[in-house]
C-alpha atoms as a PDB file:
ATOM      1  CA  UNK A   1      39.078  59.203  75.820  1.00  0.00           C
ATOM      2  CA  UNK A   2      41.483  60.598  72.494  1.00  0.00           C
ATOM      3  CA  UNK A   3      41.935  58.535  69.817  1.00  0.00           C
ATOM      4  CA  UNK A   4      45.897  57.687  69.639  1.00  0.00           C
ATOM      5  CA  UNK A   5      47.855  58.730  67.069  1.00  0.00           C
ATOM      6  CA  UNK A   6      48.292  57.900  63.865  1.00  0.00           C
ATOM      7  CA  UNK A   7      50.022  54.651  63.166  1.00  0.00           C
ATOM      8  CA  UNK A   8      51.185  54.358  59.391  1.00  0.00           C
ATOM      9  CA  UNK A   9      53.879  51.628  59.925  1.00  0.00           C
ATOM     10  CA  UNK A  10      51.595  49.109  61.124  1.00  0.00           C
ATOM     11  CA  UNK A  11      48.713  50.545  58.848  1.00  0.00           C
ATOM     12  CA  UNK A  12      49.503  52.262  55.977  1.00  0.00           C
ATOM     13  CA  UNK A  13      46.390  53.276  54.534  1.00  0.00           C
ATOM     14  CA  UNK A  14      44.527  54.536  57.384  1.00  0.00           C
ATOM     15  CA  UNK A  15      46.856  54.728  60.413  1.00  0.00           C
ATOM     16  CA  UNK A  16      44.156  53.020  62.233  1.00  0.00           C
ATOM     17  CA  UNK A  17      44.925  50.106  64.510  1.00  0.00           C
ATOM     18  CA  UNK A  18      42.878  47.878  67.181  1.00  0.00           C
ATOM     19  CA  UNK A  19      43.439  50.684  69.997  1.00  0.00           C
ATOM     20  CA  UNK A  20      41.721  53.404  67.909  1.00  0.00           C
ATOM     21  CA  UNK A  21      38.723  50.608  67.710  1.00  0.00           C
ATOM     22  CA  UNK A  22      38.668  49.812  71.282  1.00  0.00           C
ATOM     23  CA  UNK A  23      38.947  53.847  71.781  1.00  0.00           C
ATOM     24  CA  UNK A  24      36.079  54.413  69.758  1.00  0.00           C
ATOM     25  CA  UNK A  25      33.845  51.570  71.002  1.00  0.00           C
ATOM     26  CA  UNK A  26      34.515  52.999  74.562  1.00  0.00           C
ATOM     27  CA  UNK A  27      33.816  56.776  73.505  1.00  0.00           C
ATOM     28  CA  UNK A  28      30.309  55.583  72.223  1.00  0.00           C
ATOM     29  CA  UNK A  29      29.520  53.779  74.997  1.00  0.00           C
ATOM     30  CA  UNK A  30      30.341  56.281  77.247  1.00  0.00           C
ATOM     31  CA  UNK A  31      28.364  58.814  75.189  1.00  0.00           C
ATOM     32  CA  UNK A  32      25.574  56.522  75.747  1.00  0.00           C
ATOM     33  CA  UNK A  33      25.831  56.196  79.318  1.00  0.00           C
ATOM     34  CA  UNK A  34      24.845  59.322  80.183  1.00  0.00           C
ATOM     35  CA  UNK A  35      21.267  58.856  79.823  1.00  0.00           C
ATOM     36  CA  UNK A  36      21.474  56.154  81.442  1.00  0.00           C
ATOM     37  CA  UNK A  37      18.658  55.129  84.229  1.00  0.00           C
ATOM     38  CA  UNK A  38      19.827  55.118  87.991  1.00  0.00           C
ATOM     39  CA  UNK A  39      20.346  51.227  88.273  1.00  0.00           C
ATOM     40  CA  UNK A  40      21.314  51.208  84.729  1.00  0.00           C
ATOM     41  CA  UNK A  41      18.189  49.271  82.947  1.00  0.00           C
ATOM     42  CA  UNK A  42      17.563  51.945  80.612  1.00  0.00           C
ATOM     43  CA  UNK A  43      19.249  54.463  78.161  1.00  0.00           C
ATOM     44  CA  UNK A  44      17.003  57.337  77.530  1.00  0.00           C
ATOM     45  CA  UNK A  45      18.518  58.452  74.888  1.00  0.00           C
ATOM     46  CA  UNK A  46      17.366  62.691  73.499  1.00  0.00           C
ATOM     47  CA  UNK A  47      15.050  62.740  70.700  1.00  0.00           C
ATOM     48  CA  UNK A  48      11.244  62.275  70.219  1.00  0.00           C
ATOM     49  CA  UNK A  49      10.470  58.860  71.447  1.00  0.00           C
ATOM     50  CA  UNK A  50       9.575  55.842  68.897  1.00  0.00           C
ATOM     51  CA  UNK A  51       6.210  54.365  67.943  1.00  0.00           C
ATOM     52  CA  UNK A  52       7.412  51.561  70.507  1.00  0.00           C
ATOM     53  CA  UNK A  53       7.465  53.885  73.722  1.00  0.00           C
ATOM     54  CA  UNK A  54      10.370  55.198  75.969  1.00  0.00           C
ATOM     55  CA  UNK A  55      10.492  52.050  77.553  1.00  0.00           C
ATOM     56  CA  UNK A  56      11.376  50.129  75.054  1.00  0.00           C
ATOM     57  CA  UNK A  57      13.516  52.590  73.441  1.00  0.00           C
ATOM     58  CA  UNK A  58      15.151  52.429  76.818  1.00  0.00           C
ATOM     59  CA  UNK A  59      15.855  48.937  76.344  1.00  0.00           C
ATOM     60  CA  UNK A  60      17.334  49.566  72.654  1.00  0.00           C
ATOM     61  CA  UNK A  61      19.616  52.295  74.318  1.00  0.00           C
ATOM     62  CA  UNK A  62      21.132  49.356  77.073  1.00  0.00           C
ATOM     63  CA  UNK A  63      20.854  46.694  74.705  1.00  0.00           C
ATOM     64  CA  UNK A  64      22.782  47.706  71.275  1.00  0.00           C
ATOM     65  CA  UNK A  65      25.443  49.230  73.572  1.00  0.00           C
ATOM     66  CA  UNK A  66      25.484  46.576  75.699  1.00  0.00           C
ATOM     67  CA  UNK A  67      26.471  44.546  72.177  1.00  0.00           C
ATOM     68  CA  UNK A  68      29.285  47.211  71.683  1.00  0.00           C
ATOM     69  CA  UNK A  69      30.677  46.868  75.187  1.00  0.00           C
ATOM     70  CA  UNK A  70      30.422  42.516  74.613  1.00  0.00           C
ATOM     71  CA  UNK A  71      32.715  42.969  71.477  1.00  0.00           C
ATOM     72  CA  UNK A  72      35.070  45.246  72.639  1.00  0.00           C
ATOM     73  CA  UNK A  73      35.394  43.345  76.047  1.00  0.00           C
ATOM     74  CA  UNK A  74      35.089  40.007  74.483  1.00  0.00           C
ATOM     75  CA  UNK A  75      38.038  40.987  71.873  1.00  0.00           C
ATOM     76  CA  UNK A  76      40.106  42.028  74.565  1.00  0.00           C
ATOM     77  CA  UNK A  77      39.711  38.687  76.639  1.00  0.00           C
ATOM     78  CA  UNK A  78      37.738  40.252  79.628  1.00  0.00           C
ATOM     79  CA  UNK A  79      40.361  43.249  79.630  1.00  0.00           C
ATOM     80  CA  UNK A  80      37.781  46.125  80.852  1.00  0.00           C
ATOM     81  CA  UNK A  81      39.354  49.015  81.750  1.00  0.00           C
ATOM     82  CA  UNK A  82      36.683  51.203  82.428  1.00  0.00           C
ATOM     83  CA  UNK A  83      34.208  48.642  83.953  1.00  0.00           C
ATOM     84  CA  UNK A  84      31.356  48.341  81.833  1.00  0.00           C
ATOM     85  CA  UNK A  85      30.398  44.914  82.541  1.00  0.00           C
ATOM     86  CA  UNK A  86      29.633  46.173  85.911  1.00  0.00           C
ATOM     87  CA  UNK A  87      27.671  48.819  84.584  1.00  0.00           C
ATOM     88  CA  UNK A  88      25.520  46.261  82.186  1.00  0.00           C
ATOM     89  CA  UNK A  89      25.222  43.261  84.778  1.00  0.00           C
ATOM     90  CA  UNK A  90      23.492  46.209  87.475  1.00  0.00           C
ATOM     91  CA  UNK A  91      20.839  47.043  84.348  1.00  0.00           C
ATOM     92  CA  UNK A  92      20.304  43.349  83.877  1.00  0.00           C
ATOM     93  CA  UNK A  93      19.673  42.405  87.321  1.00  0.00           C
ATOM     94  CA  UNK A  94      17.502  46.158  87.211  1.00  0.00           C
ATOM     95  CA  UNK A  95      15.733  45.401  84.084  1.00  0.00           C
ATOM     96  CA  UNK A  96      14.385  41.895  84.828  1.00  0.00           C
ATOM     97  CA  UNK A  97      13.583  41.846  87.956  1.00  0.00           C
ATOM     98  CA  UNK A  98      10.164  42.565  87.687  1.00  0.00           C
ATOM     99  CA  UNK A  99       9.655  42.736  83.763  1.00  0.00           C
ATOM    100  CA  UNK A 100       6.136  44.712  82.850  1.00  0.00           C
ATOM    101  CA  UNK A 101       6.136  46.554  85.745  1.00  0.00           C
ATOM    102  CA  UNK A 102       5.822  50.548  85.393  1.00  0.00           C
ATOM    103  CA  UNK A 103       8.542  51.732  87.356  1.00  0.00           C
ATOM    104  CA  UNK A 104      12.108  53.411  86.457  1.00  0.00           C
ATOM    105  CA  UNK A 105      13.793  50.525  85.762  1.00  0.00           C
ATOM    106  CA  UNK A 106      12.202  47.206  84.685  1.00  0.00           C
ATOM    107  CA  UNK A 107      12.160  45.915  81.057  1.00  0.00           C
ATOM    108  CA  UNK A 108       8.871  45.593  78.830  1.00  0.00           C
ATOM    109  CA  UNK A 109       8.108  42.114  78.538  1.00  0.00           C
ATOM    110  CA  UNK A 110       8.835  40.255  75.441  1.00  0.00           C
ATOM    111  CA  UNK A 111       5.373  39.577  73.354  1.00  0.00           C
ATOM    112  CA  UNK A 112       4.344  38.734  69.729  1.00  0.00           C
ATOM    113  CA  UNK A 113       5.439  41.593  67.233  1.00  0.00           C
ATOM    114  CA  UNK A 114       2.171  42.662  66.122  1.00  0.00           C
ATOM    115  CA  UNK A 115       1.519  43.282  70.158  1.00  0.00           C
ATOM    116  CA  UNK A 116       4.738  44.717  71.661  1.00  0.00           C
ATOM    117  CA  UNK A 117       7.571  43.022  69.345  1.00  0.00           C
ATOM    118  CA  UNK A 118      10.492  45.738  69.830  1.00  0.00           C
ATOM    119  CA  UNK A 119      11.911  44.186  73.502  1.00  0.00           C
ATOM    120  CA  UNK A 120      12.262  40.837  71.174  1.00  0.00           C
ATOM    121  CA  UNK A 121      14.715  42.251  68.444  1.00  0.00           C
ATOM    122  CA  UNK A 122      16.608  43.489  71.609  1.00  0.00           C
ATOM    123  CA  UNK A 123      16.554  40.089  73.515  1.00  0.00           C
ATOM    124  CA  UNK A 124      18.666  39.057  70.663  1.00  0.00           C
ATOM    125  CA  UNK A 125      21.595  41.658  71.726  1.00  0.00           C
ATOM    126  CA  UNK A 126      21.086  41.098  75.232  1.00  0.00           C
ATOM    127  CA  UNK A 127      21.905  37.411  74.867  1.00  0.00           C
ATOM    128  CA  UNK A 128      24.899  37.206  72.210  1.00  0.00           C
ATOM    129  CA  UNK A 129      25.907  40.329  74.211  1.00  0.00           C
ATOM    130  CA  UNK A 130      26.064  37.635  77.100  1.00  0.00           C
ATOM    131  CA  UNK A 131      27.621  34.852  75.670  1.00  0.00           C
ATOM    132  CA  UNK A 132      30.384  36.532  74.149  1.00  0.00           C
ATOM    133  CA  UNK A 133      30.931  37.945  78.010  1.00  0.00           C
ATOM    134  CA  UNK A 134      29.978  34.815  79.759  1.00  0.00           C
ATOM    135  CA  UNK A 135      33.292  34.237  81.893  1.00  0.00           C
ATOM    136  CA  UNK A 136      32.722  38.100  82.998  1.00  0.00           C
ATOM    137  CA  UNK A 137      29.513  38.678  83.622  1.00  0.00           C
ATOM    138  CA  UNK A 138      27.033  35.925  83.365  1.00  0.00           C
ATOM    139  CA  UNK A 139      28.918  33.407  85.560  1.00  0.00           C
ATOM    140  CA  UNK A 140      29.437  36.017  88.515  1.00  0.00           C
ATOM    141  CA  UNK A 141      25.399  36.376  88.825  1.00  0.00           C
ATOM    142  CA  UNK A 142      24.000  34.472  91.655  1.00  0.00           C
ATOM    143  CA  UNK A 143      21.265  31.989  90.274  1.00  0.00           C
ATOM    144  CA  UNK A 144      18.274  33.555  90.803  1.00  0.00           C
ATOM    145  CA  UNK A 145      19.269  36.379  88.818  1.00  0.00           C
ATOM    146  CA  UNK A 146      20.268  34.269  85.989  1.00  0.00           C
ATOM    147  CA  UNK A 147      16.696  32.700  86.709  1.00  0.00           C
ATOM    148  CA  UNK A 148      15.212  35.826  85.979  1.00  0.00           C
ATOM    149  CA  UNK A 149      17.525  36.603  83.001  1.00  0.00           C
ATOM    150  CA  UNK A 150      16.232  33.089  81.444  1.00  0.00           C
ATOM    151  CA  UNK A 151      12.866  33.913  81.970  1.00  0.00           C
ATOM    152  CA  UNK A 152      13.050  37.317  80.511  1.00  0.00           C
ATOM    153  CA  UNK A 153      14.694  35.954  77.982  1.00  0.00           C
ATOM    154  CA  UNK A 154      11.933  33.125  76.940  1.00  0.00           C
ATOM    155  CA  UNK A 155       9.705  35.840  76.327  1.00  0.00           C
ATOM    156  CA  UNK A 156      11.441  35.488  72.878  1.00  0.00           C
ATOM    157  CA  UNK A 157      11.289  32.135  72.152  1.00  0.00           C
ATOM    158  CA  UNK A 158       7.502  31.628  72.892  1.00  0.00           C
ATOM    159  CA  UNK A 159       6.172  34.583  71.009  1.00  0.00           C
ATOM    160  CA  UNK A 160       5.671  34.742  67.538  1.00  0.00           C
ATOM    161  CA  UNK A 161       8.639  37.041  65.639  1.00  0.00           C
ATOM    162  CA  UNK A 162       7.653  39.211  62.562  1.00  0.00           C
ATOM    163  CA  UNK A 163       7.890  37.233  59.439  1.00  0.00           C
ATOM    164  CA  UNK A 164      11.693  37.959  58.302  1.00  0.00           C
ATOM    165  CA  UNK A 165      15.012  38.130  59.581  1.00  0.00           C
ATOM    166  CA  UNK A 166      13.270  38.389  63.338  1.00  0.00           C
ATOM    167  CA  UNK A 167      13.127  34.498  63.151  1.00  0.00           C
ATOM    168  CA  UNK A 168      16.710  34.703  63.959  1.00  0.00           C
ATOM    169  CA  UNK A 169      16.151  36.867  67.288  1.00  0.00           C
ATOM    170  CA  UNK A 170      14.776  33.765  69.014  1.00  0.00           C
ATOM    171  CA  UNK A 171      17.334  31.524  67.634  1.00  0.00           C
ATOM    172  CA  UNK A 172      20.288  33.643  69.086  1.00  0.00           C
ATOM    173  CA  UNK A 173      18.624  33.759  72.219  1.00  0.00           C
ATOM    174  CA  UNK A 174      18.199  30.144  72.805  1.00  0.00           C
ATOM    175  CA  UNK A 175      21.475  29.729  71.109  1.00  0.00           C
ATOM    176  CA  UNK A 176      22.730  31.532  74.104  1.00  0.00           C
ATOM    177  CA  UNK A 177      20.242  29.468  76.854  1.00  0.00           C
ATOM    178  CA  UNK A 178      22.027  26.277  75.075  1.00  0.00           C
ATOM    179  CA  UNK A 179      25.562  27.281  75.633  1.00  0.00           C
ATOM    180  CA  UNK A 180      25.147  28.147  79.295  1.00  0.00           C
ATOM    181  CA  UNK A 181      23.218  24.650  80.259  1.00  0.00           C
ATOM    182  CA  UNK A 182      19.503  25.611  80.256  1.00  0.00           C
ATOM    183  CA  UNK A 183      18.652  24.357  76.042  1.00  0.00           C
ATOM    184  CA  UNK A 184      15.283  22.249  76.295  1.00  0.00           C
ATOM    185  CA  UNK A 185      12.969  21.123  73.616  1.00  0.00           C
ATOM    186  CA  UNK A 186      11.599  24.641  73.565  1.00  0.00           C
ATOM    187  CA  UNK A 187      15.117  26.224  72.304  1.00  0.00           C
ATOM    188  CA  UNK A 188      15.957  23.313  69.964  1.00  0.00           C
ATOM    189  CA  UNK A 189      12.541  23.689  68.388  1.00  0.00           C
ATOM    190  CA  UNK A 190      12.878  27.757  68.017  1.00  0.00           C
ATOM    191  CA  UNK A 191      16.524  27.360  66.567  1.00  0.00           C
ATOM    192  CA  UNK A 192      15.378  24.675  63.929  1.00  0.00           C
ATOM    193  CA  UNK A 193      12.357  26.575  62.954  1.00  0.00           C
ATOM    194  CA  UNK A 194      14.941  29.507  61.799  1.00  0.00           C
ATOM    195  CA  UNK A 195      17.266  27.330  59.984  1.00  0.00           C
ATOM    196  CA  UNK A 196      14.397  26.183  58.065  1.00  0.00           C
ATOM    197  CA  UNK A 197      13.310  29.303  56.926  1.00  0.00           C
ATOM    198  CA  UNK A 198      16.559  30.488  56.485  1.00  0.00           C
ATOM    199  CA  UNK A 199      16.898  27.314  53.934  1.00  0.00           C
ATOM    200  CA  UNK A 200      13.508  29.036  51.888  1.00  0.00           C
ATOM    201  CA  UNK A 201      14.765  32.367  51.889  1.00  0.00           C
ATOM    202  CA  UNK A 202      18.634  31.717  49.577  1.00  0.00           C
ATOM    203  CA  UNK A 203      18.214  33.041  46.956  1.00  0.00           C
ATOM    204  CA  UNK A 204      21.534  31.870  45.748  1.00  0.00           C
ATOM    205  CA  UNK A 205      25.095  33.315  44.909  1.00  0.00           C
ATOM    206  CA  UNK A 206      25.491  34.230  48.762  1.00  0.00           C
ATOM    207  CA  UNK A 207      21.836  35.831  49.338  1.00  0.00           C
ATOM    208  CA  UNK A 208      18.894  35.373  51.392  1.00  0.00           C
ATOM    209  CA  UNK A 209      15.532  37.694  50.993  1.00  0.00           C
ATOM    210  CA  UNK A 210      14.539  38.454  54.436  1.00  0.00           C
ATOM    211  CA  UNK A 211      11.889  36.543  54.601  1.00  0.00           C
ATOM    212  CA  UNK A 212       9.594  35.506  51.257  1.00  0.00           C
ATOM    213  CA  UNK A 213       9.545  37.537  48.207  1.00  0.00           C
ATOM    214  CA  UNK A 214      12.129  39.566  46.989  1.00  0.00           C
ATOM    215  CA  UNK A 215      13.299  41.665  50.195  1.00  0.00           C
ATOM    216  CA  UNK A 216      16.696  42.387  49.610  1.00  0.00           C
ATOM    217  CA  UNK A 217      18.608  44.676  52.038  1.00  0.00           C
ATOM    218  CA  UNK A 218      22.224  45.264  54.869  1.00  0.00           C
ATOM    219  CA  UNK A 219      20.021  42.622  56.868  1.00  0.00           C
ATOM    220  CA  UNK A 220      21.176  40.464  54.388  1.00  0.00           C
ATOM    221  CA  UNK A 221      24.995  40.701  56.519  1.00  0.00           C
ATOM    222  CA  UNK A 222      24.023  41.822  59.500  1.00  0.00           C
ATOM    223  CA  UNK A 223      21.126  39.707  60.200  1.00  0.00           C
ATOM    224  CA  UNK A 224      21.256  36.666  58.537  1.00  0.00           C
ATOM    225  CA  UNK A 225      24.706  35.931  57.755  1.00  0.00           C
ATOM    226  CA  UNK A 226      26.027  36.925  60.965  1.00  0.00           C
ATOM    227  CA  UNK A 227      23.623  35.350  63.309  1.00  0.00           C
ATOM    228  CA  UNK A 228      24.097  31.379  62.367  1.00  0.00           C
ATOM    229  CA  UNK A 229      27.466  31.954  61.088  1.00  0.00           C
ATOM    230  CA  UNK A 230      29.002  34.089  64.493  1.00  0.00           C
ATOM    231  CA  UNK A 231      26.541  31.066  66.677  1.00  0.00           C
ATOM    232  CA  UNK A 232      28.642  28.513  65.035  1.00  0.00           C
ATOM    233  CA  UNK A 233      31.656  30.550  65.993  1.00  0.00           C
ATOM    234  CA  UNK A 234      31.346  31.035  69.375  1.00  0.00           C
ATOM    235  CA  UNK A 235      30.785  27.264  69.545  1.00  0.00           C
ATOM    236  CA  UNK A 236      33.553  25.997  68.138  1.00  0.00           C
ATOM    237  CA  UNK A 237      31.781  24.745  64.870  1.00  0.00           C
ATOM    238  CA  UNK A 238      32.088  24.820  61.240  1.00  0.00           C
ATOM    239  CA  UNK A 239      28.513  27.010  60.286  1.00  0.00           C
ATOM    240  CA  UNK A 240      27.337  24.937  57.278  1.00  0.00           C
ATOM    241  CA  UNK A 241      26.349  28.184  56.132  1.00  0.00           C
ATOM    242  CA  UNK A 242      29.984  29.486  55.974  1.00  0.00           C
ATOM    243  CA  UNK A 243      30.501  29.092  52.205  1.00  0.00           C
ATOM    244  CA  UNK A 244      27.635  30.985  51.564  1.00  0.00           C
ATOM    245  CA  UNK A 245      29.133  34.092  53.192  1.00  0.00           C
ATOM    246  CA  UNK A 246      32.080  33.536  51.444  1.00  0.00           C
ATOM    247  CA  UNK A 247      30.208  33.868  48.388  1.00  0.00           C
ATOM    248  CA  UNK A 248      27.718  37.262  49.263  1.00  0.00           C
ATOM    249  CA  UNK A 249      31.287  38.870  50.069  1.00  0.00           C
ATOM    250  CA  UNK A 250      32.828  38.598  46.667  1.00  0.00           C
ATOM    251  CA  UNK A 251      29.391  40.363  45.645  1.00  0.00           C
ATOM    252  CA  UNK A 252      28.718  42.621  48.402  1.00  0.00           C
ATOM    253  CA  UNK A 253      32.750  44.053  48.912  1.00  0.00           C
ATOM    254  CA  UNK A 254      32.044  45.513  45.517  1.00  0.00           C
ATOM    255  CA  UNK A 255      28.898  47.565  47.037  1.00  0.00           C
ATOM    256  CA  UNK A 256      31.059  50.315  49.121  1.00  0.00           C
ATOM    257  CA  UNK A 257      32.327  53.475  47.581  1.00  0.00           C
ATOM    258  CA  UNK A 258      36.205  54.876  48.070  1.00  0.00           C
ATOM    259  CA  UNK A 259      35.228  56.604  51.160  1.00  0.00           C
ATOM    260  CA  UNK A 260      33.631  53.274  52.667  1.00  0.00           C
ATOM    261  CA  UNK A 261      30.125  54.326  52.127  1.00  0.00           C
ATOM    262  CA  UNK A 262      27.346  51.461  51.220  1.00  0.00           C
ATOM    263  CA  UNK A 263      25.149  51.160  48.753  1.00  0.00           C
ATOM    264  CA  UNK A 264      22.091  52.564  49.766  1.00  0.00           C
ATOM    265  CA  UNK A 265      19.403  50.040  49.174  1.00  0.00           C
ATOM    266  CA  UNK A 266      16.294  48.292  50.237  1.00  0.00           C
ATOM    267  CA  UNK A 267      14.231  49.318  53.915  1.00  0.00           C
ATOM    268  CA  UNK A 268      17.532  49.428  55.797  1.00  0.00           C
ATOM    269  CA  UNK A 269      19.541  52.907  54.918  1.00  0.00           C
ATOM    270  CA  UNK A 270      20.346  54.135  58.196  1.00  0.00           C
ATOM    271  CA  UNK A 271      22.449  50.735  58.593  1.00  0.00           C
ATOM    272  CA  UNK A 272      26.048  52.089  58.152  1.00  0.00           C
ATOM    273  CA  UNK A 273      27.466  50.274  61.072  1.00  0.00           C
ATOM    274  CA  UNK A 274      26.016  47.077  60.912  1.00  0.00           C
ATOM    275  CA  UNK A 275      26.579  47.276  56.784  1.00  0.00           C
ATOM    276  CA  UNK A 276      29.834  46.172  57.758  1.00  0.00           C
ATOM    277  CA  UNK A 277      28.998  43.294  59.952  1.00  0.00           C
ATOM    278  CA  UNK A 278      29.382  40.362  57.296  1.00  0.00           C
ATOM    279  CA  UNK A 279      33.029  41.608  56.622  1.00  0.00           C
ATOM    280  CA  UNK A 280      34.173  41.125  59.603  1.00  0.00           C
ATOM    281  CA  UNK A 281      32.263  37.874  60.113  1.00  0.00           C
ATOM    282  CA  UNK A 282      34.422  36.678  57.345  1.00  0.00           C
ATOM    283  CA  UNK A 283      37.804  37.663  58.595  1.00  0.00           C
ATOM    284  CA  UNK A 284      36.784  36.097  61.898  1.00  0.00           C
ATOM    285  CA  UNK A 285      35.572  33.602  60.615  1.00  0.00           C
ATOM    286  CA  UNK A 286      37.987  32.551  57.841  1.00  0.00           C
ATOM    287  CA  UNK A 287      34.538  32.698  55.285  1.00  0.00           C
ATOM    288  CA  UNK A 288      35.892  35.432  52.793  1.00  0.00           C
ATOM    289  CA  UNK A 289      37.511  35.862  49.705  1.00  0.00           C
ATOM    290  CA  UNK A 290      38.807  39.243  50.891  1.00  0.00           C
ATOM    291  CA  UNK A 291      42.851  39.903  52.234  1.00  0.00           C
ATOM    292  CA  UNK A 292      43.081  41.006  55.855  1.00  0.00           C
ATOM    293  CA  UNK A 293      43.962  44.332  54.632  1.00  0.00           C
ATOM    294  CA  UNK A 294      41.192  44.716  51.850  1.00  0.00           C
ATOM    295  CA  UNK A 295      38.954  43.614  55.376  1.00  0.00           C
ATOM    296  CA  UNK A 296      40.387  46.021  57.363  1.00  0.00           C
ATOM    297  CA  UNK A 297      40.091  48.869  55.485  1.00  0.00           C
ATOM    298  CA  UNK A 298      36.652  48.308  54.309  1.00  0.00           C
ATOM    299  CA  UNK A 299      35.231  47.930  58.096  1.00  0.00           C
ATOM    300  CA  UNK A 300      37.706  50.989  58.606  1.00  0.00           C
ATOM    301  CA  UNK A 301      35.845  53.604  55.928  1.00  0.00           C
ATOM    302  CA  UNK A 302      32.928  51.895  56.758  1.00  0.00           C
ATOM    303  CA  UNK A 303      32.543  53.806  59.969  1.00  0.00           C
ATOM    304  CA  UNK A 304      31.430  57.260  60.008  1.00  0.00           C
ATOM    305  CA  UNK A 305      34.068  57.479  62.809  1.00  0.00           C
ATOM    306  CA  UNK A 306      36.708  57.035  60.189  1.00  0.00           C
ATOM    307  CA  UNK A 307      35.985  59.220  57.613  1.00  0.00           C
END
């Protein structure tokens, strides 16, 4: 998979346009892939395992590409040329089958975060990575794999989420239960619990501390800008906390160097990608002071693809 040539009539600046993003989503998915567990529940990514265990790294692996492969799919309106929702709806099925279970492919169960909280910050992937695929992928399971799915998934919203920005994990999650016909009392209470909290944590002039205090950090645009904001998006509603990105972006644009490089502040430094996040939430979304091209090329250097 090359990158395609440089473009400078259609983008001046950089020479990058949406087929060198859809090239480079598909390069690090593919990169990914080949670590990859037989059935596809698990990426087993090289390196010294995490403090959370290889199974739940293996989870991370499938489930932050598996929110690459969503975008990139999504943006192209179900145009997937080399067939990765395939690959992801195998490792679903795989992976919750029979969730717990110590075997090569099943999924840790979903627990309170002082007990075994990693598998719920990846829920959160797992389902937006579903309902921005839904036509693709979700409706061609049969029903009791989507069953299964669901009850993995609820793992999330009855277990108690670290005291920050993980409040929103559980919210996306039953945000995506809601938009497929299987919302109850149990996801309305979960997603009203994080608006509330998200109310406590503004701070003002577009920013939230993740969680109380005086935690200020990327999450701020990744985490909890983008997760109401992109839920009201996908359906079809004004987020009431729209203006409020709006405003963190005629802050926050100011916080990347020439080259596209973030500030480096608070707990969250290895962030690059996601550092990003809350500008494009804004072009998508229509919530930014910034031009399409100021947008552009600030996602653009953002990425240590694009140097």
């Amino acid at each position: 998979m090359k990158l395609p040539g440089d473009d400078r009539d259609l983008s001046p600046f950089t020479g990058y346009t949406r087929q060198h993003w859809e090239t480079a989503a598909d390069r690090l998915v593919a990169a990914a892939w080949r670590w990859t567990t037989p059935r596809g529940a698990l990426l087993d990514l090289p390196g010294p395992p995490s403090r959370s265990g290889v199974r739940s790294d293996g989870l991370e692996g499938y489930a932050r590409t598996f929110l690459a492969a969503g975008f990139r799919v999504a943006g192209a309106n179900g145009d997937d040329p080399h067939g990765w929702l395939d690959r992801y709806a195998s490792g679903l099925v795989a992976g919750t089958r029979t969730p717990g279970r110590d075997d090569a492919e099943s999924w840790p169960l979903i627990l309170d975060h002082s007990v075994q909280g990693q598998p719920m910050v990846e829920s959160a992937s797992v389902a937006l990575g579903l309902r921005l695929t839904r036509p693709w992928l979700w409706d061609r399971l049969d029903g009791d794999a989507q069953d299964r799915v669901e009850e993995w998934l609820r793992g999330a919203v009855r277990h108690i989420p670290a005291p920050n920005n993980w409040y929103l994990f559980p919210f996306t999650v039953a945000g995506f239960l809601e938009s497929v016909g299987r919302g109850d009392a149990e996801t309305a209470r979960v997603r009203d619990r994080a608006l509330e909290l998200l109310e406590t944590w503004y701070r003002g002039q577009g920013w939230y501390a993740d969680g109380d205090g005086r935690a200020f950090d990327h999450y701020n645009g990744w985490a909890l800008h983008l997760y109401p904001v992109l839920d009201a998006y996908l359906a079809g509603a004004d987020a009431p906390q729209g203006p409020r990105l709006h405003e963190h972006l005629e802050s926050f644009s100011l916080l990347f160097g020439s080259n596209g490089a973030p500030i480096h502040f608070g707990r969250s430094l290895t962030y690059r990608f996601a550092a990003g996040a809350a500008v494009a939430l804004g072009a998508i979304t229509g919530h930014t002071p910034l031009t399409p091209g100021a947008s552009r090329r600030t996602a653009e250097r953002n990425s240590t693809l694009f140097p």
